[in-house]
C-alpha atoms as a PDB file:
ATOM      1  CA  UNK A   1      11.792   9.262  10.119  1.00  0.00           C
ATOM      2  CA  UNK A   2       8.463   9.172   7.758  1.00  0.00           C
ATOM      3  CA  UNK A   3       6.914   5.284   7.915  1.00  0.00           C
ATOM      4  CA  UNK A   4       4.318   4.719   5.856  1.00  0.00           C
ATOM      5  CA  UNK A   5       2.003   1.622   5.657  1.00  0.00           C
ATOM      6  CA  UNK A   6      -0.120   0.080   2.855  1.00  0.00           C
ATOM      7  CA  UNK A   7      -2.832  -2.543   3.538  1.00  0.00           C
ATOM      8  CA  UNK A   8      -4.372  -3.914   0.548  1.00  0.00           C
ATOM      9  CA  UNK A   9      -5.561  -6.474  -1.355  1.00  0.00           C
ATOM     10  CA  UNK A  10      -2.971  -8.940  -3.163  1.00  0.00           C
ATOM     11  CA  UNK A  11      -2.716  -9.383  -6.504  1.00  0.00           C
ATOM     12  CA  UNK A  12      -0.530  -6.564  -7.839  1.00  0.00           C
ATOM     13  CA  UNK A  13       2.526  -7.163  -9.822  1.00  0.00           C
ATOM     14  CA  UNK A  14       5.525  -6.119  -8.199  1.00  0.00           C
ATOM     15  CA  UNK A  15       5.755  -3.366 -11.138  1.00  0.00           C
ATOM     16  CA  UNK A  16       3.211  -1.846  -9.431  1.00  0.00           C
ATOM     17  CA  UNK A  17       4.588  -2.301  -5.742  1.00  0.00           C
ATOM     18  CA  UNK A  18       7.879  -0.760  -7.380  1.00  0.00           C
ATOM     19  CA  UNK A  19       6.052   2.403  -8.872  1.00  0.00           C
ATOM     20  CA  UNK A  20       3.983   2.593  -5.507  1.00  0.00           C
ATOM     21  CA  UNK A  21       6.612   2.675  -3.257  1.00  0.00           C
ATOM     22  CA  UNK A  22       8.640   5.233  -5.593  1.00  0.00           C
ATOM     23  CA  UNK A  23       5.548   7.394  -5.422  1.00  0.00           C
ATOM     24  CA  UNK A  24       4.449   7.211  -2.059  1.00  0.00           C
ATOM     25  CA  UNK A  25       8.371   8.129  -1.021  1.00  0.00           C
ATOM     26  CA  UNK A  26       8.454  11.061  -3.559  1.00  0.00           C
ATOM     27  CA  UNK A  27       5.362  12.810  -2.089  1.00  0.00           C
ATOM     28  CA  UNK A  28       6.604  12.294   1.820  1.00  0.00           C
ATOM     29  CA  UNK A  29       9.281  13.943   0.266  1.00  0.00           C
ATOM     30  CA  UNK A  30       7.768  16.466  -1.604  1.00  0.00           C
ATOM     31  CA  UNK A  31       5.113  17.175   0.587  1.00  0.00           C
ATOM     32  CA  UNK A  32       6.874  17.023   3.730  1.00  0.00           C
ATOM     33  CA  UNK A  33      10.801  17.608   2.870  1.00  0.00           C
ATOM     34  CA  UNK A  34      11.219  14.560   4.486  1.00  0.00           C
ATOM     35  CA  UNK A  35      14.820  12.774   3.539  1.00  0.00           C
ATOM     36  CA  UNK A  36      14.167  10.337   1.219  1.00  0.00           C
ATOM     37  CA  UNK A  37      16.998   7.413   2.980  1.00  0.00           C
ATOM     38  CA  UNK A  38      15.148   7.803   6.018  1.00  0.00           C
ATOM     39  CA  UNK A  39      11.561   6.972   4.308  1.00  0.00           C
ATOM     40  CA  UNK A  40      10.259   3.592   5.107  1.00  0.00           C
ATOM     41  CA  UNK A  41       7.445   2.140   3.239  1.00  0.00           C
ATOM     42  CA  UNK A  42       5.655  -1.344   4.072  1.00  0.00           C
ATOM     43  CA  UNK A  43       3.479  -2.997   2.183  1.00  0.00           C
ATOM     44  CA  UNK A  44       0.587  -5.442   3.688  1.00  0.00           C
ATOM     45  CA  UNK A  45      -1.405  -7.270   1.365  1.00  0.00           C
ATOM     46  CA  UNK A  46      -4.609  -9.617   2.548  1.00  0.00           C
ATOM     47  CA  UNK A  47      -6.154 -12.209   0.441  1.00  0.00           C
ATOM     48  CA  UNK A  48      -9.442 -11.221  -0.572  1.00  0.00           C
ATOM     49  CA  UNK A  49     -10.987 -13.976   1.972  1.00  0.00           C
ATOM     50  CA  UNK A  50      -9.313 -11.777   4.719  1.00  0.00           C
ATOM     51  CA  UNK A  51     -10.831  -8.806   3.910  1.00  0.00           C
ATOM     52  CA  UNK A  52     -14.342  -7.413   4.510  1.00  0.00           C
ATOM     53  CA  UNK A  53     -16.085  -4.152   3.653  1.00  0.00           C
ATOM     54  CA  UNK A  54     -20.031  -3.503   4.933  1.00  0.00           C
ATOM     55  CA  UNK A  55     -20.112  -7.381   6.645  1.00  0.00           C
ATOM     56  CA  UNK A  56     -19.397  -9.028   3.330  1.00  0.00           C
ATOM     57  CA  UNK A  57     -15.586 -10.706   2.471  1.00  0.00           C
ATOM     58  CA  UNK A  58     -14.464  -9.200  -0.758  1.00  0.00           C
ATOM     59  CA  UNK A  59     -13.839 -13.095  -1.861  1.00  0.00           C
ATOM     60  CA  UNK A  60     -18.171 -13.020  -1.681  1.00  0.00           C
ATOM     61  CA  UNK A  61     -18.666  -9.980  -4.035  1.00  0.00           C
ATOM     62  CA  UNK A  62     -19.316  -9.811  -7.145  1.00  0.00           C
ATOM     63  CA  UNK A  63     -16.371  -8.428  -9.247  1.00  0.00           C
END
């Protein structure tokens, strides 16, 4: 069965989690007539001090 992980930053409402999940099941689905009850999705999310890109913690850049 399809399991799908997410890492990314916090912050997002769980509105967003909701419609994320929904989507990211739909196109396993869609994409790869996978069943839908047997689609697990995780989400991971990191604080923005536990997360670099280039060397640099996203917590130091400029927004």
């Amino acid at each position: 069965m399809p399991f799908i992980n997410v890492k990314m930053l916090a912050g997002r409402s769980a509105e967003q989690k909701r419609a994320l999940v929904e989507a990211l099941t739909q196109a396993m689905v869609d994409t790869c007539n996978a069943p839908r009850e047997g689609t697990t999705v995780v989400l991971e999310e990191c604080e923005r001090e536990h997360w670099a890109v280039g060397g640099v913690l996203v917590a130091d850049r400029p927004q």
